[in-house]
PDB file of N, CA and C in Angstrom:
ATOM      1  N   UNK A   1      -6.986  -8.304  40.971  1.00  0.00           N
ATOM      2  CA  UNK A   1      -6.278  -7.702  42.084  1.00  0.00           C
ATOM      3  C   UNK A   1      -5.228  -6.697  41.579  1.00  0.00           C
ATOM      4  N   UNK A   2      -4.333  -7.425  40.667  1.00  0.00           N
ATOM      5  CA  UNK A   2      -3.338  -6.253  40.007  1.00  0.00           C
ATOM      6  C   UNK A   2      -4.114  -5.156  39.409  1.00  0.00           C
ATOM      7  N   UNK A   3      -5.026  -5.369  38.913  1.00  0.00           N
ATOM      8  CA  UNK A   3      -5.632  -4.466  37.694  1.00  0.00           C
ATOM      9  C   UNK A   3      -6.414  -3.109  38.924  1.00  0.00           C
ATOM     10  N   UNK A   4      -6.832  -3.712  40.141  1.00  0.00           N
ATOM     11  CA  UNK A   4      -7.334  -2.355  41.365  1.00  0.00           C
ATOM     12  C   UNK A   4      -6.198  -1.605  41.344  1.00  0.00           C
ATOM     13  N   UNK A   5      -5.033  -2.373  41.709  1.00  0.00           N
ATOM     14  CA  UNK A   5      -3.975  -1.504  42.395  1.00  0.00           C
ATOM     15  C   UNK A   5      -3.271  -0.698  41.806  1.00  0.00           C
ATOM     16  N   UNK A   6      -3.599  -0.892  39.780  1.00  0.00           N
ATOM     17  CA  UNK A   6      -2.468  -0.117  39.028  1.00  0.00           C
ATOM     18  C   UNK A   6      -3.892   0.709  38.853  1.00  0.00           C
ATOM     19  N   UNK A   7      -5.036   0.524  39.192  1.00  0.00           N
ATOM     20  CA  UNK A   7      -5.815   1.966  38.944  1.00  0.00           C
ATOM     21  C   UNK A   7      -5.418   2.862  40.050  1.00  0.00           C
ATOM     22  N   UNK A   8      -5.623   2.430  41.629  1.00  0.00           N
ATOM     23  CA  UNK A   8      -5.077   2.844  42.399  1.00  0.00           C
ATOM     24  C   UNK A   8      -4.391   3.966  42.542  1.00  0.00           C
ATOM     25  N   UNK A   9      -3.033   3.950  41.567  1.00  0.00           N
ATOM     26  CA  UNK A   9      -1.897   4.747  41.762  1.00  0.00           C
ATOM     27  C   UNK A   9      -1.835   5.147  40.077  1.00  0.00           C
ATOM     28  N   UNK A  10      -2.695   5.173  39.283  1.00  0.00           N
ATOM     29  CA  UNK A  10      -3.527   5.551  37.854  1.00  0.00           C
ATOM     30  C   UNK A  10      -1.901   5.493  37.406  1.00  0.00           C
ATOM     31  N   UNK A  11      -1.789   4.054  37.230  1.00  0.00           N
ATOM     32  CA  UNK A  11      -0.700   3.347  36.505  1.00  0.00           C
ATOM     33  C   UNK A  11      -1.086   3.135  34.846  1.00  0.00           C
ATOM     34  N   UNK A  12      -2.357   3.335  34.732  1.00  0.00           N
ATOM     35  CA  UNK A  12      -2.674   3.163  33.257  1.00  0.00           C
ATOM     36  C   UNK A  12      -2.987   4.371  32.366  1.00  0.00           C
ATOM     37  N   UNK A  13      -3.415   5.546  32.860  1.00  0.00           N
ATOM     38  CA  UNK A  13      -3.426   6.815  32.200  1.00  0.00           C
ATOM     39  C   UNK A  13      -2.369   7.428  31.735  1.00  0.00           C
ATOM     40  N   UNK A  14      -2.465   7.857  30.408  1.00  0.00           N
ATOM     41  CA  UNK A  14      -0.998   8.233  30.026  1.00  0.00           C
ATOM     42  C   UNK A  14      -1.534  10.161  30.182  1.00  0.00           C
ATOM     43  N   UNK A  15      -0.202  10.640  30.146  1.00  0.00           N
ATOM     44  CA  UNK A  15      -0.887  12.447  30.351  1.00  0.00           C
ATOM     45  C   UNK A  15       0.352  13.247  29.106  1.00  0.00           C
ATOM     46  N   UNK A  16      -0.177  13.576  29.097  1.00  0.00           N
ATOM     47  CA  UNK A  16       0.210  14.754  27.399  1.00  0.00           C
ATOM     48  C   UNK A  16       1.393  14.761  26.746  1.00  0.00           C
ATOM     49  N   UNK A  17       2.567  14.282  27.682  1.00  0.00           N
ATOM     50  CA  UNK A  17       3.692  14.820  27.746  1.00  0.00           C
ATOM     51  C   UNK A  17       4.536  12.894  27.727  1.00  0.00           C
ATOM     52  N   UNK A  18       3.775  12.087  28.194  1.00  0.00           N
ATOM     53  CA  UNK A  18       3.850  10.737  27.468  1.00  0.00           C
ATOM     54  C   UNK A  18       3.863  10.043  26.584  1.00  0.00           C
ATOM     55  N   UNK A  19       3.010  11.207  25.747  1.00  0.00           N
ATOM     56  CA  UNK A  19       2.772  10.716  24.357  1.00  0.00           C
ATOM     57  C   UNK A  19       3.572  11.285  23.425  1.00  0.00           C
ATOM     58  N   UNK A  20       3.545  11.960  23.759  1.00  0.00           N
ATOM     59  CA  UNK A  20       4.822  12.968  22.591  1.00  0.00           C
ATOM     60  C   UNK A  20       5.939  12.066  23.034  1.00  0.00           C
ATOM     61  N   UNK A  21       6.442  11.764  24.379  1.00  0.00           N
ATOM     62  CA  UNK A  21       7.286  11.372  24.405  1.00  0.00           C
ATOM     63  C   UNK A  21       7.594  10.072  23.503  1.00  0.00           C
ATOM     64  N   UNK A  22       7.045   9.814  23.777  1.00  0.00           N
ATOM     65  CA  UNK A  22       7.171   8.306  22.932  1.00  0.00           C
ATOM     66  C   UNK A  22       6.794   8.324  21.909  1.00  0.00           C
ATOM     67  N   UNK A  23       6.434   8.688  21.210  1.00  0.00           N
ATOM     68  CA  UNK A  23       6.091   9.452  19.572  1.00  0.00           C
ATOM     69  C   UNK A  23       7.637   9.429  18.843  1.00  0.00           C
ATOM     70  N   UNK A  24       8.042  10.658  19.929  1.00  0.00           N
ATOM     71  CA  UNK A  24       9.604  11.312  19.656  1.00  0.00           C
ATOM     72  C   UNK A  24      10.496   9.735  19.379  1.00  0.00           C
ATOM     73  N   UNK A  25       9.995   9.041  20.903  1.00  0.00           N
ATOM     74  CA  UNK A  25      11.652   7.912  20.829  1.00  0.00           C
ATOM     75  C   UNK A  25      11.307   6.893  19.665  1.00  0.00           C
ATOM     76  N   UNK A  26       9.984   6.702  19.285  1.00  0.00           N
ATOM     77  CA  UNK A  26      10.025   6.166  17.815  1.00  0.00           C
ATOM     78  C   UNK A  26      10.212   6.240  17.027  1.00  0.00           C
ATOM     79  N   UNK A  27      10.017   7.833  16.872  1.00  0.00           N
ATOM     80  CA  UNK A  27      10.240   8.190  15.561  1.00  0.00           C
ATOM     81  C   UNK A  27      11.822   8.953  15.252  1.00  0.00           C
ATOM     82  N   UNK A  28      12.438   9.155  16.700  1.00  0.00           N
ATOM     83  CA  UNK A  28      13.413   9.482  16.448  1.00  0.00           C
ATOM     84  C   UNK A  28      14.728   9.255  17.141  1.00  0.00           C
ATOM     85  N   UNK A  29      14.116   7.809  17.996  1.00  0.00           N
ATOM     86  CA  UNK A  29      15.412   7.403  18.858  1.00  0.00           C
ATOM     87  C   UNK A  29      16.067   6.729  18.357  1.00  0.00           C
ATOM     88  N   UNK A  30      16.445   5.987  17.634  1.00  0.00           N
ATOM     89  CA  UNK A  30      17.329   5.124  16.993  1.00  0.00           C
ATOM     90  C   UNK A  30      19.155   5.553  17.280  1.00  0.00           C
ATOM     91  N   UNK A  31      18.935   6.492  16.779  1.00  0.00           N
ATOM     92  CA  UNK A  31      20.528   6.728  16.871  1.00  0.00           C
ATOM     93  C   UNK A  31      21.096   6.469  18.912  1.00  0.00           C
ATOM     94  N   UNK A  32      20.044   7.692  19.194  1.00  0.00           N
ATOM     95  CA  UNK A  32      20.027   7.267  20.786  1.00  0.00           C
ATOM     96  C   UNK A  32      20.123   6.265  21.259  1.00  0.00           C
ATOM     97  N   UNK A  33      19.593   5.151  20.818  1.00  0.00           N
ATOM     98  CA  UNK A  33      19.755   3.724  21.323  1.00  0.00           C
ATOM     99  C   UNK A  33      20.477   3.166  20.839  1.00  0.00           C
ATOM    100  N   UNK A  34      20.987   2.838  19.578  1.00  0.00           N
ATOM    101  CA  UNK A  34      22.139   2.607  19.075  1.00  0.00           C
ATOM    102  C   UNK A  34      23.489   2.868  20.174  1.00  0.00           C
ATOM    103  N   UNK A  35      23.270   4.115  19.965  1.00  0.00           N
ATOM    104  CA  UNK A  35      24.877   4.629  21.627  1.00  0.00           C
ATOM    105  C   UNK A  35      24.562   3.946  22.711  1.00  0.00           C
ATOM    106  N   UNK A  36      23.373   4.019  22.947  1.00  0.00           N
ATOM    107  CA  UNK A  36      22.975   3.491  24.521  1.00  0.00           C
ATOM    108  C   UNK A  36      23.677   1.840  24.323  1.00  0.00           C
ATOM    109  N   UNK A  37      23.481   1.260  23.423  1.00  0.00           N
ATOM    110  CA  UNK A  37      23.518  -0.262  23.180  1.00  0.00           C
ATOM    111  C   UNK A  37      25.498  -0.626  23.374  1.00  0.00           C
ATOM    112  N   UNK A  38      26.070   0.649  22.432  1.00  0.00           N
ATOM    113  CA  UNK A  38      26.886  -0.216  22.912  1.00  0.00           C
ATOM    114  C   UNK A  38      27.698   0.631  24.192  1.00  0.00           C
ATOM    115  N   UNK A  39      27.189   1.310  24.350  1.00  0.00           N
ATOM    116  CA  UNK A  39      27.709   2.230  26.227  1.00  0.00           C
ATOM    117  C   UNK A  39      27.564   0.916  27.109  1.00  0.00           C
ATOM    118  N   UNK A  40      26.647   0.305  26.788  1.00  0.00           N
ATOM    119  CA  UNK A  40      26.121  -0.760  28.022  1.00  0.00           C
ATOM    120  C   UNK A  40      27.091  -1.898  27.589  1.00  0.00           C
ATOM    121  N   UNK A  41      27.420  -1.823  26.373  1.00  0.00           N
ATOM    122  CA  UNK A  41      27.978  -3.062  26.097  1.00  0.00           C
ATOM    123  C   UNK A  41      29.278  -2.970  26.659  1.00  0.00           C
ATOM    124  N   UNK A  42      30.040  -1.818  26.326  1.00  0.00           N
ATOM    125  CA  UNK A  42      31.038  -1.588  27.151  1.00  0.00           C
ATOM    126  C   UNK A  42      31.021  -1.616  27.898  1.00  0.00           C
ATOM    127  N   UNK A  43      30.113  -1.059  29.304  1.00  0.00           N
ATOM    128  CA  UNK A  43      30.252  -1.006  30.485  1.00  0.00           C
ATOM    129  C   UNK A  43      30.477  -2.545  31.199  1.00  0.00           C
ATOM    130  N   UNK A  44      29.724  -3.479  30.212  1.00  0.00           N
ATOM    131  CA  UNK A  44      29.790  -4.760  30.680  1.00  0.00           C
ATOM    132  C   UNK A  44      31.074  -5.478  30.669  1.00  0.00           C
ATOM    133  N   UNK A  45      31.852  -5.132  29.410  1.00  0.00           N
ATOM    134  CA  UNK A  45      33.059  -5.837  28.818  1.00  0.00           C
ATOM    135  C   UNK A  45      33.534  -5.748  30.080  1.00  0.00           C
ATOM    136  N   UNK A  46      33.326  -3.966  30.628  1.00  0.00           N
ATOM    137  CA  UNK A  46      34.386  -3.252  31.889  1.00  0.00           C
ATOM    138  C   UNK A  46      34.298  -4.539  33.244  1.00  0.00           C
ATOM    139  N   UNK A  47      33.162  -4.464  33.222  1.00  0.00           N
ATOM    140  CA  UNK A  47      32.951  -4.860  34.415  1.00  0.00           C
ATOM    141  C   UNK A  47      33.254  -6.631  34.725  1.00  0.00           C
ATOM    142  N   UNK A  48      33.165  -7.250  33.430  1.00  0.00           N
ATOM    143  CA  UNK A  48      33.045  -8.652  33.027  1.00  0.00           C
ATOM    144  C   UNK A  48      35.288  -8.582  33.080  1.00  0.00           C
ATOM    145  N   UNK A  49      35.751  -7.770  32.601  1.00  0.00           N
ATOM    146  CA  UNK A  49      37.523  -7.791  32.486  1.00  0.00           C
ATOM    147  C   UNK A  49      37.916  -6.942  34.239  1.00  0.00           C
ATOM    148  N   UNK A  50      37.347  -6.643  34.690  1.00  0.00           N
ATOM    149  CA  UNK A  50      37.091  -6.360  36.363  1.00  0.00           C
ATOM    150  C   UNK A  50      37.604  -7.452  37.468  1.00  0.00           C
ATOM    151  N   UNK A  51      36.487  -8.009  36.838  1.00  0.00           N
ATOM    152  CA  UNK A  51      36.502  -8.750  37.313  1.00  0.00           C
ATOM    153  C   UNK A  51      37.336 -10.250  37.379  1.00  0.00           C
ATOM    154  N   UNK A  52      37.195 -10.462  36.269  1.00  0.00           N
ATOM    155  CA  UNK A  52      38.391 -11.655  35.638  1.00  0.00           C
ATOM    156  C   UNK A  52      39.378 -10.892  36.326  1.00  0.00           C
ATOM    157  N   UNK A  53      40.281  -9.867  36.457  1.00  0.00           N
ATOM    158  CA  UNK A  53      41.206  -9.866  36.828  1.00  0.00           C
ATOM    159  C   UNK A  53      41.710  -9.276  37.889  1.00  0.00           C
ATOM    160  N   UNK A  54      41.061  -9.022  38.455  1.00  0.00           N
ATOM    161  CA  UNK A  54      41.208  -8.548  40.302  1.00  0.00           C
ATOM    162  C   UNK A  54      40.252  -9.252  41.373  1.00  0.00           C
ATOM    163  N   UNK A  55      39.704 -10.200  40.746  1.00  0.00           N
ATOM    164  CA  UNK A  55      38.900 -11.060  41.965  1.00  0.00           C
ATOM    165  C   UNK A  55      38.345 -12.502  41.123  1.00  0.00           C
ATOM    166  N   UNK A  56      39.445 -12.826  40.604  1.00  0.00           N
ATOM    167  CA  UNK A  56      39.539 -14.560  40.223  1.00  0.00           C
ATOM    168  C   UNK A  56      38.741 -15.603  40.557  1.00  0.00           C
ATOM    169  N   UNK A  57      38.673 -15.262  41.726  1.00  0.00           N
ATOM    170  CA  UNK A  57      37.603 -16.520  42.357  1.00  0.00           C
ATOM    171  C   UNK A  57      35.929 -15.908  42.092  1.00  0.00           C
ATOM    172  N   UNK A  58      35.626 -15.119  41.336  1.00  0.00           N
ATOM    173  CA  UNK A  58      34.339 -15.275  40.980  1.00  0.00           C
ATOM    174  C   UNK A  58      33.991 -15.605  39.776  1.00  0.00           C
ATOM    175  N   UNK A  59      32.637 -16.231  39.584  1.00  0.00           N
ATOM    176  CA  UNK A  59      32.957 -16.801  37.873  1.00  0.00           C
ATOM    177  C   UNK A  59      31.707 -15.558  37.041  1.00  0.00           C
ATOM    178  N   UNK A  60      32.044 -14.823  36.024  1.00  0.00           N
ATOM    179  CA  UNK A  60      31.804 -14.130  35.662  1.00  0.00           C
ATOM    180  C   UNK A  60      30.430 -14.619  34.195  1.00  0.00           C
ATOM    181  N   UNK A  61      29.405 -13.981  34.499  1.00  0.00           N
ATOM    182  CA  UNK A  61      28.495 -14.766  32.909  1.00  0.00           C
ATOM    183  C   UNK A  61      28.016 -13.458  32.429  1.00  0.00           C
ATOM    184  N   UNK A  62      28.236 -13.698  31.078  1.00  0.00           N
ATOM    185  CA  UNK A  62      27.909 -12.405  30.623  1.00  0.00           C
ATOM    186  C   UNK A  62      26.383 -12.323  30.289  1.00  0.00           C
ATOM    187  N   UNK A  63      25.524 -11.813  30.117  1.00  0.00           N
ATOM    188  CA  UNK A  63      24.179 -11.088  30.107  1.00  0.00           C
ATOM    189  C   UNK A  63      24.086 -11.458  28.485  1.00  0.00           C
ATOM    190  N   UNK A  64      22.770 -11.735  27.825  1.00  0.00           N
ATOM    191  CA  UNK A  64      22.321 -12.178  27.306  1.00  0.00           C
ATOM    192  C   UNK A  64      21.016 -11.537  26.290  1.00  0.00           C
ATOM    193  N   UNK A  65      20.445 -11.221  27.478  1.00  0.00           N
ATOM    194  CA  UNK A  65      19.128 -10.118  27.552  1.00  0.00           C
ATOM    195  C   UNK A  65      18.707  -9.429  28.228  1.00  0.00           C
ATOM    196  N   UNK A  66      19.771  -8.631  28.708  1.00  0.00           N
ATOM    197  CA  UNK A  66      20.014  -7.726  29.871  1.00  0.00           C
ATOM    198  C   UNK A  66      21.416  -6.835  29.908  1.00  0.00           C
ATOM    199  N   UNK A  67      21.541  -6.107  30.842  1.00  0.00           N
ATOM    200  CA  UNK A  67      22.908  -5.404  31.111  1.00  0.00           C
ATOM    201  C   UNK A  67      23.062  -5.636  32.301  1.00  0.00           C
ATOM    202  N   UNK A  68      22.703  -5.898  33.090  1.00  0.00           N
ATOM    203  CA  UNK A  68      23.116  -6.616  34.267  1.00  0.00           C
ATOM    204  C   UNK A  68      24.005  -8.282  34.231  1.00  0.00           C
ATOM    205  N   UNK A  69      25.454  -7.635  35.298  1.00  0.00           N
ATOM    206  CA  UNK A  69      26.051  -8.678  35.246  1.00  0.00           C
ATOM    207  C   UNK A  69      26.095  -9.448  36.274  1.00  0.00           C
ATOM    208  N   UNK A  70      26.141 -10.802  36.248  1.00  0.00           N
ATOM    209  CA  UNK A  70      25.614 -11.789  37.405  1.00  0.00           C
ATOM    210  C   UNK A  70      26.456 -12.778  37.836  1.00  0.00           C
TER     211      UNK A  70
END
């Protein structure tokens, strides 16, 4: 059933400009993700010290394997 619907909307064909792409972020994203890693990490601290201290009564858990805070 899944496998009709991602032909469907040709969820499995990659087109020219996919591949390079991802070529590129292998072979040359690292540093990029590196920043990305800790941008998010910060953003979390932000949001995780936000919270602790302008709305107390919520209990704050920090993310694990994710950047979403819950």
């Amino acid at each position: 059933m899944l496998d009709k619907a991602f032909t469907t909307i040709d969820i499995k064909r990659n087109n020219c400009f996919s591949l390079v792409a991802t070529e590129a972020a292998y072979n040359n994203g690292e540093e990029w993700l590196e920043e990305l890693l800790q941008y998010l990490e910060g953003n979390v601290d932000f949001s995780i010290d936000y919270v602790k201290t302008n709305i107390p009564q919520i209990n704050v858990v920090k993310p694990e394997g994710t950047y979403l805070v819950k």
